[in-house]
N, C-alpha and C. Protein backbone atom coordinates (compact mmCIF):
# COMPACT_ATOMS: atom_id res chain seq x y z
N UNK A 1 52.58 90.64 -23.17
CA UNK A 1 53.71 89.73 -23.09
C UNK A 1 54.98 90.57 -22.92
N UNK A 2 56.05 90.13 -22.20
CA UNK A 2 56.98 90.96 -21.90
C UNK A 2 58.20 90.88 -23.02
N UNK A 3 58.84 91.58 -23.14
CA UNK A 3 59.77 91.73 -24.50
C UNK A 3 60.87 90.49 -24.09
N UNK A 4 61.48 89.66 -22.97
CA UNK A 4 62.51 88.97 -22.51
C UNK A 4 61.41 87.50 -23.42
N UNK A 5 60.27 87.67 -23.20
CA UNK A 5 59.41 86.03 -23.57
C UNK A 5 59.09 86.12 -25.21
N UNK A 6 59.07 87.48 -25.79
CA UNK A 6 58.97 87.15 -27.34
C UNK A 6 60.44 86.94 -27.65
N UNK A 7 61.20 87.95 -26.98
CA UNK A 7 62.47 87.16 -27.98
C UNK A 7 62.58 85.95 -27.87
N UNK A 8 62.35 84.83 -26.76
CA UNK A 8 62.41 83.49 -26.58
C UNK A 8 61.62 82.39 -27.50
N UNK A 9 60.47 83.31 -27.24
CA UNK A 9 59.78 82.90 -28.05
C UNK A 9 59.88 82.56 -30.05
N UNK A 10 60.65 83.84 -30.31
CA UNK A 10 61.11 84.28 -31.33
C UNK A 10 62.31 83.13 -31.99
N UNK A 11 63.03 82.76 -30.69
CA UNK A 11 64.28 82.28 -30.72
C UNK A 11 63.72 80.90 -30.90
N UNK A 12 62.91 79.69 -30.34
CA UNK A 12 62.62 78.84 -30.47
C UNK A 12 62.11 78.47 -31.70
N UNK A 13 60.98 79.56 -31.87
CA UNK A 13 60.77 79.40 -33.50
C UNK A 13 61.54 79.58 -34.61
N UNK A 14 62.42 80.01 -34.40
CA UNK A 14 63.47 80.41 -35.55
C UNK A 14 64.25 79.27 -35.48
N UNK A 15 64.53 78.49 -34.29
CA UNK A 15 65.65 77.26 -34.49
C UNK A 15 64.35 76.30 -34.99
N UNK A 16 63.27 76.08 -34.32
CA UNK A 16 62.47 75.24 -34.90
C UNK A 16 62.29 74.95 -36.54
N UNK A 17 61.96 76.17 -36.96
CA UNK A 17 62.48 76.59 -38.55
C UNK A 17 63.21 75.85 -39.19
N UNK A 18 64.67 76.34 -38.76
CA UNK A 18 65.44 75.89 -39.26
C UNK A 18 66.07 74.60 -38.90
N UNK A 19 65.53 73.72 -37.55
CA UNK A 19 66.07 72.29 -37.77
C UNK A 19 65.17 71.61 -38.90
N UNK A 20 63.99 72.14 -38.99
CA UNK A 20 62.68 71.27 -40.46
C UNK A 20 63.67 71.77 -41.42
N UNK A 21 64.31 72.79 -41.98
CA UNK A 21 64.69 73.02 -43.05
C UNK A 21 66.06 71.95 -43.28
N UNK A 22 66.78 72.05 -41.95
CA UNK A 22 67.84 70.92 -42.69
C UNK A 22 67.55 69.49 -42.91
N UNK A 23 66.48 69.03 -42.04
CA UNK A 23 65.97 67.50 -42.02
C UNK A 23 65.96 67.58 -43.36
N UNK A 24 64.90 68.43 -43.59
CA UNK A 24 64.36 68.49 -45.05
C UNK A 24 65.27 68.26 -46.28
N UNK A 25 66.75 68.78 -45.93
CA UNK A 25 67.69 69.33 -47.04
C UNK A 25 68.16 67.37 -47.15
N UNK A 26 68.45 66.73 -45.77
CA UNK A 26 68.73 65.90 -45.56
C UNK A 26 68.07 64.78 -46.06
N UNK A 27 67.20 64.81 -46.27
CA UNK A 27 66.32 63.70 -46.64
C UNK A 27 66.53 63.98 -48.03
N UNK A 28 65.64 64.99 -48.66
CA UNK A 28 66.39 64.90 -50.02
C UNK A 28 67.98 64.81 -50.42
N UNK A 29 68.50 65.12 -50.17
CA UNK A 29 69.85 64.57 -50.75
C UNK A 29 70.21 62.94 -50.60
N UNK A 30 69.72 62.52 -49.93
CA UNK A 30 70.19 60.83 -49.40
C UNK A 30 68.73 60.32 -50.42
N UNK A 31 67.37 60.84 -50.28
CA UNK A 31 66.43 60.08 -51.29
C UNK A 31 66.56 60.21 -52.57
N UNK A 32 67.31 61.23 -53.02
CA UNK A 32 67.54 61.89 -54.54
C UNK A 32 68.82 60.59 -55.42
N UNK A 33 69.73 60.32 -54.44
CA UNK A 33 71.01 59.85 -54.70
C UNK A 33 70.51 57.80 -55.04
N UNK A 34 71.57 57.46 -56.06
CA UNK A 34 71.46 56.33 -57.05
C UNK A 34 72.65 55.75 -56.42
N UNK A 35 72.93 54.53 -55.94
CA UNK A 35 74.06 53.74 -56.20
C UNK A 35 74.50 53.57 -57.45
N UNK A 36 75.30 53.20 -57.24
CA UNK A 36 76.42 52.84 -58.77
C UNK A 36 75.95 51.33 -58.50
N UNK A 37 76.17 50.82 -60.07
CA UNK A 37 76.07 49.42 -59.97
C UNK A 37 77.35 48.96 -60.89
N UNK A 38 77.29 47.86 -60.90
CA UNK A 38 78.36 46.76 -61.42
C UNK A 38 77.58 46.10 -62.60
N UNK A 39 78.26 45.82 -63.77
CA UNK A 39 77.68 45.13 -64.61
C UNK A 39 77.11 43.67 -64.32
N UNK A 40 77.55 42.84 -63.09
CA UNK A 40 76.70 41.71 -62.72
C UNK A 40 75.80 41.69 -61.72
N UNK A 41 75.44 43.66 -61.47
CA UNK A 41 74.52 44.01 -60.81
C UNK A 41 73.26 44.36 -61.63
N UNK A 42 73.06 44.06 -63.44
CA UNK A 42 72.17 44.98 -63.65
C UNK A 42 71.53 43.64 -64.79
N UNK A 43 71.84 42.29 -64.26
CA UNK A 43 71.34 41.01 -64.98
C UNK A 43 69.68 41.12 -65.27
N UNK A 44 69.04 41.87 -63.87
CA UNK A 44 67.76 41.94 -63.66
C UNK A 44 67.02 43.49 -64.34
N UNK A 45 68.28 44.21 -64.94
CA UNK A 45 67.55 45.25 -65.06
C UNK A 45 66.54 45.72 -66.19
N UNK A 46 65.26 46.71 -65.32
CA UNK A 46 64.26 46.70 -65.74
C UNK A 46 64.16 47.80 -66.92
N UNK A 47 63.74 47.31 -68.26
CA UNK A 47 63.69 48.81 -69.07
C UNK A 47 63.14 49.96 -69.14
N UNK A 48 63.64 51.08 -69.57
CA UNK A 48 63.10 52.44 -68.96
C UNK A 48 63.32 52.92 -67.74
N UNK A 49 63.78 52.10 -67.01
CA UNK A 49 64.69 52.52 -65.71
C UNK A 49 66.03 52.95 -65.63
N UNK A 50 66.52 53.92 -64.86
CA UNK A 50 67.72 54.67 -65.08
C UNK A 50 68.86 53.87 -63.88
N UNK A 51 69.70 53.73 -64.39
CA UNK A 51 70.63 53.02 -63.55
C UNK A 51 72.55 53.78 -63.95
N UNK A 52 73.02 53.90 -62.55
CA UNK A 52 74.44 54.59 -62.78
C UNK A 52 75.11 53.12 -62.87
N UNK A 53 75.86 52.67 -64.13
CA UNK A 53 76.76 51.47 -64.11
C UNK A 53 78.13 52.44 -63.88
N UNK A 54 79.23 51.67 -63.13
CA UNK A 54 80.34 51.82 -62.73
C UNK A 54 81.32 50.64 -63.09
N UNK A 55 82.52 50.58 -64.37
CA UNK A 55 83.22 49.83 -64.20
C UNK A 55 84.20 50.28 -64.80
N UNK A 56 84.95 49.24 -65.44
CA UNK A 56 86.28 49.76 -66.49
C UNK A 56 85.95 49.22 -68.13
N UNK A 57 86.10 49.79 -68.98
CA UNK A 57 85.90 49.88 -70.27
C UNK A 57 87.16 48.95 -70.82
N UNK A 58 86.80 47.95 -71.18
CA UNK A 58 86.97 46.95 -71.79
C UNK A 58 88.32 46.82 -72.96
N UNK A 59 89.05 46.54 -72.91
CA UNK A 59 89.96 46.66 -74.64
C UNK A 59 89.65 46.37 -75.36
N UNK A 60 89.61 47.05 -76.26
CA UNK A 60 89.43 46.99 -78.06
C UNK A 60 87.99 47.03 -78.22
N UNK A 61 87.46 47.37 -76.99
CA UNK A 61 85.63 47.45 -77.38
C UNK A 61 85.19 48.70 -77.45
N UNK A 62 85.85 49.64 -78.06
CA UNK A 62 85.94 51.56 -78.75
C UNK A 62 85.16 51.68 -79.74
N UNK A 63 84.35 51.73 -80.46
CA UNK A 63 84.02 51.93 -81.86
C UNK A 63 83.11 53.17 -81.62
N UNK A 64 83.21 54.04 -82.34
CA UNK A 64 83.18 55.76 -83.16
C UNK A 64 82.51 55.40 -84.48
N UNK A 65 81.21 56.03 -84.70
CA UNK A 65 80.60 56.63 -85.33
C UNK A 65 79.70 57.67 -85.20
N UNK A 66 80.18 58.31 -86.00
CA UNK A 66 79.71 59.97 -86.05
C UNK A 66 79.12 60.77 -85.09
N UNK A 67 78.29 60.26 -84.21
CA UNK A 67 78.00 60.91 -83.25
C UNK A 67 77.63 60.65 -82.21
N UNK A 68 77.78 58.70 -82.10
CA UNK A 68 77.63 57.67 -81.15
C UNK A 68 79.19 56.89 -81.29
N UNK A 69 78.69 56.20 -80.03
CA UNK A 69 79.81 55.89 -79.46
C UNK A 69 79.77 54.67 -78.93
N UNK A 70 80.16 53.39 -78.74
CA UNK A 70 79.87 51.81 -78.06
C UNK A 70 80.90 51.25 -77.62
N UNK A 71 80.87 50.85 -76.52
CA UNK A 71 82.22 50.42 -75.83
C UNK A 71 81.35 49.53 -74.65
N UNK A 72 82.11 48.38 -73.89
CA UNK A 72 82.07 47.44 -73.26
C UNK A 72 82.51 47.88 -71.90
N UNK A 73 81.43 47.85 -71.11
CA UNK A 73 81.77 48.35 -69.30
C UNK A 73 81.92 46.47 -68.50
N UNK A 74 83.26 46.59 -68.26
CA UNK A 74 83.06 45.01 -67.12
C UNK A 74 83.23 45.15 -65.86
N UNK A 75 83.25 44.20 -65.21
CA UNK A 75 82.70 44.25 -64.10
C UNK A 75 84.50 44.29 -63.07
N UNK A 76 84.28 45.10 -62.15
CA UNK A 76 86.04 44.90 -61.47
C UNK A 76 85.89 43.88 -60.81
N UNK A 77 84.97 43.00 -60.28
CA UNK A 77 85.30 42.09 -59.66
C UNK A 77 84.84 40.54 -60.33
N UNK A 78 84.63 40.84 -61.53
CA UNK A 78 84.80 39.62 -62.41
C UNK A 78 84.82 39.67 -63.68
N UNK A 79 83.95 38.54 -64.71
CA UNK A 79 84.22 38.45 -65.98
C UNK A 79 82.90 39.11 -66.57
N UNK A 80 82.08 39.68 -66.03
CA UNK A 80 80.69 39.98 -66.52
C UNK A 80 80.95 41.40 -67.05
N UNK A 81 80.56 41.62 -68.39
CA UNK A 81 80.79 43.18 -69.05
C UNK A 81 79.16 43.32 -69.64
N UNK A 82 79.03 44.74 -70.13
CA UNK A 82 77.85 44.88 -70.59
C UNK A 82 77.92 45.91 -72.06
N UNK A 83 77.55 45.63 -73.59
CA UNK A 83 77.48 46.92 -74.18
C UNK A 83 76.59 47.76 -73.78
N UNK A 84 77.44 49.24 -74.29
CA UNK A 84 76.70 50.44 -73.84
C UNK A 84 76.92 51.28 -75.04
N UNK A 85 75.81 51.93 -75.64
CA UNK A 85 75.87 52.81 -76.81
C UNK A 85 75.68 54.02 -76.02
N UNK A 86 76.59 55.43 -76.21
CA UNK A 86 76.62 56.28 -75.79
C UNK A 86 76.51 57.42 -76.68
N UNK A 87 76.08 58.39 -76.72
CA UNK A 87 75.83 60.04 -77.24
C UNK A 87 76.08 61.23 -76.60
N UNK A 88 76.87 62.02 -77.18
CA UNK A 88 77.07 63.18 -76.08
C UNK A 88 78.81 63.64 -75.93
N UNK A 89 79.35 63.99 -74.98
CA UNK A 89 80.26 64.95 -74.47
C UNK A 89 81.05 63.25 -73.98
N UNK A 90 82.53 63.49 -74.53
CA UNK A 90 83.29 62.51 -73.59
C UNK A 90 84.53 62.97 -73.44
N UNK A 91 83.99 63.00 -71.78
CA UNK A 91 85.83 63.40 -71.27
C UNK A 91 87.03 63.15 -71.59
N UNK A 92 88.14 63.71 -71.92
CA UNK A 92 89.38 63.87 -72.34
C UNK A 92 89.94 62.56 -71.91
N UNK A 93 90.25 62.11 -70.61
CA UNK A 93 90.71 61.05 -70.19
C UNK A 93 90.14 59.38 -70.19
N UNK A 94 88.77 59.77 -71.46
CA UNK A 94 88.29 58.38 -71.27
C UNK A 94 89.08 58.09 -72.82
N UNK A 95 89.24 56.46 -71.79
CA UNK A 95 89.97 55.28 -72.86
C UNK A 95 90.00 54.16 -72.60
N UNK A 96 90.28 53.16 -73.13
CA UNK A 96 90.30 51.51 -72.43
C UNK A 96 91.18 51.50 -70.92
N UNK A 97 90.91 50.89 -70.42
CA UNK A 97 91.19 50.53 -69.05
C UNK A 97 90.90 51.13 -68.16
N UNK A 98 90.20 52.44 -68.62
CA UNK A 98 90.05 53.40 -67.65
C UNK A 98 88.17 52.88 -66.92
N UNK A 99 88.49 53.31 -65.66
CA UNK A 99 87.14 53.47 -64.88
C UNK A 99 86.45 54.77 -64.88
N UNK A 100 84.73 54.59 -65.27
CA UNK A 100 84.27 55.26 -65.59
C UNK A 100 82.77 55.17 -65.26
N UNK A 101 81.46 55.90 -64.86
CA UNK A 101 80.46 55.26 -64.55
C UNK A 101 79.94 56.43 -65.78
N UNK A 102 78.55 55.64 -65.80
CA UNK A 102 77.26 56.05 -67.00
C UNK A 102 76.12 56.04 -66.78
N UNK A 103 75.29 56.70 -66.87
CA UNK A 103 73.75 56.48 -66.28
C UNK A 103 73.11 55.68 -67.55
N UNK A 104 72.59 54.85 -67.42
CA UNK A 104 72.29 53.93 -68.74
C UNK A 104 70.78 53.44 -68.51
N UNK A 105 70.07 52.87 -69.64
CA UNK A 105 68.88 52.14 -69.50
C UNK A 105 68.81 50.90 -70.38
N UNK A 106 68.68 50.31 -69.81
CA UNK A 106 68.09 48.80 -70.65
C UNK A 106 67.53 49.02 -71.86
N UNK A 107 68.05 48.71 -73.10
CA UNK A 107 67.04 48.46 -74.41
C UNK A 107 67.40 46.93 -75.27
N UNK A 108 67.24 46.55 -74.90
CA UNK A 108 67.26 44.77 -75.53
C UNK A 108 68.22 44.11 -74.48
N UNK A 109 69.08 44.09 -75.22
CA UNK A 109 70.51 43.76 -74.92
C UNK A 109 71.33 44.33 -74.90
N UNK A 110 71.31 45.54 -74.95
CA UNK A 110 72.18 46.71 -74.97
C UNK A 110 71.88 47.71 -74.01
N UNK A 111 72.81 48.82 -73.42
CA UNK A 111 72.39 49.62 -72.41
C UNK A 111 73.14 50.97 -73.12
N UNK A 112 71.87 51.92 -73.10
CA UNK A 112 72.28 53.08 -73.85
C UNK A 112 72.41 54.19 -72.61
N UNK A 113 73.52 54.81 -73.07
CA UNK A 113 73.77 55.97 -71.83
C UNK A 113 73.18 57.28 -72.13
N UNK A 114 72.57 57.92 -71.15
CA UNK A 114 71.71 59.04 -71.59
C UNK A 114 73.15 60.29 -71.45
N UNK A 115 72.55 60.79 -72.70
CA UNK A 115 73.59 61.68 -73.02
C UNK A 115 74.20 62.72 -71.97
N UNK A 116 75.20 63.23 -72.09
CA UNK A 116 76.00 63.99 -71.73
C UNK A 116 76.55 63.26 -69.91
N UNK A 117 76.10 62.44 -69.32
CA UNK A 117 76.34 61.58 -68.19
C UNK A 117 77.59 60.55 -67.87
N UNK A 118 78.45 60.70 -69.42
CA UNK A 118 79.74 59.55 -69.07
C UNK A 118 80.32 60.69 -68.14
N UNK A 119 81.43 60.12 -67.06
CA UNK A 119 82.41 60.49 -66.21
C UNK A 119 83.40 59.38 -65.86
N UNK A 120 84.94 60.09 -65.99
CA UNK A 120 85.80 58.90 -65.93
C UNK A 120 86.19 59.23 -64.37
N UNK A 121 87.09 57.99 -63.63
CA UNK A 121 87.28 58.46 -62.56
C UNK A 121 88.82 58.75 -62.74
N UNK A 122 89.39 58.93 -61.65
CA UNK A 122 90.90 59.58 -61.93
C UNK A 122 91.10 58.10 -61.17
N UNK A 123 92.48 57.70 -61.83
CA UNK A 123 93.13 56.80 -61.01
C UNK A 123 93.92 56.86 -60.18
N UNK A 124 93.76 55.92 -58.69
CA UNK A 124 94.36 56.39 -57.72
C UNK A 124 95.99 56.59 -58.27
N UNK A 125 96.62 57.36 -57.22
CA UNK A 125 97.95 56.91 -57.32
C UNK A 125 98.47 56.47 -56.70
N UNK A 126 97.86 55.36 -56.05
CA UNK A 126 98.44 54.22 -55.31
C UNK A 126 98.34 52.71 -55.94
N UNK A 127 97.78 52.82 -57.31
CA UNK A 127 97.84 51.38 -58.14
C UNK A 127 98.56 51.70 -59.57
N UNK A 128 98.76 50.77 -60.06
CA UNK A 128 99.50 50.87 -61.25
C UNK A 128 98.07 50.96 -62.65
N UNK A 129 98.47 51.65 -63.29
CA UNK A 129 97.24 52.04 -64.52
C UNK A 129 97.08 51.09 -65.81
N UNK A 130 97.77 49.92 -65.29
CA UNK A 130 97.46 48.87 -66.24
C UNK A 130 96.25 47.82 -65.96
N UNK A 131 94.98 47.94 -66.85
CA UNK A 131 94.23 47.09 -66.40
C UNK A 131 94.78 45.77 -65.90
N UNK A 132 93.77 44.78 -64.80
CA UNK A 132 93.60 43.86 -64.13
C UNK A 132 93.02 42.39 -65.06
């Protein structure tokens, strides 16, 4: 074989390679990834299943004990809220009114957030920071 047809050769296989490797990268990242849900998105939800809720934390629904935590996620586009008992690490900027999502699971009637997973979001600065 002449040295001009392996490098070609060489060259095809090497892009071949590497377009499987990004499909690859591609697919997992888009199959790996969870929507966020809404608290009048999770009426149906199933227990032992992991779900990211996304809303704003409720007023006066804060309560602190010792190493848990329970507060009320509602819904931004209506009246539907959900409790959530939480454990773990909570960011500096979480507080009532603030938006925040949680990876949570169904246990009765309550949705417990698996630890260390609260995140608040920053508020734009194009709205005013008084809840709605």
């Amino acid at each position: 074989m002449d040295p001009s047809r392996k490098r070609r050769v060489r060259l095809v296989v090497a892009l071949t390679v590497a377009l499987l490797l990004a499909g690859a990268l591609v697919y997992t990242t888009f199959s790996a990834a969870s929507p966020e849900r809404i608290p009048s998105q999770l009426s149906d939800a199933q227990p032992g299943q992991s779900y990211k809720l996304g809303g704003r934390v409720v007023a006066g629904s804060i309560r602190r004990e010792r190493d848990a935590m329970t507060f009320e996620v509602q819904d931004p586009k209506g009246p539907a809220k959900v409790p959530v008992s939480y454990t773990g690490s909570v960011p500096d900027p979480f507080r009532e009114g603030r938006e925040v999502i949680v990876t949570v699971q169904r246990e009765g009637s309550t949705f417990v957030g698996e630890r260390d997973s609260l995140v608040t979001k920053c508020p734009s600065k194009f709205q005013s920071e008084t809840p709605s």
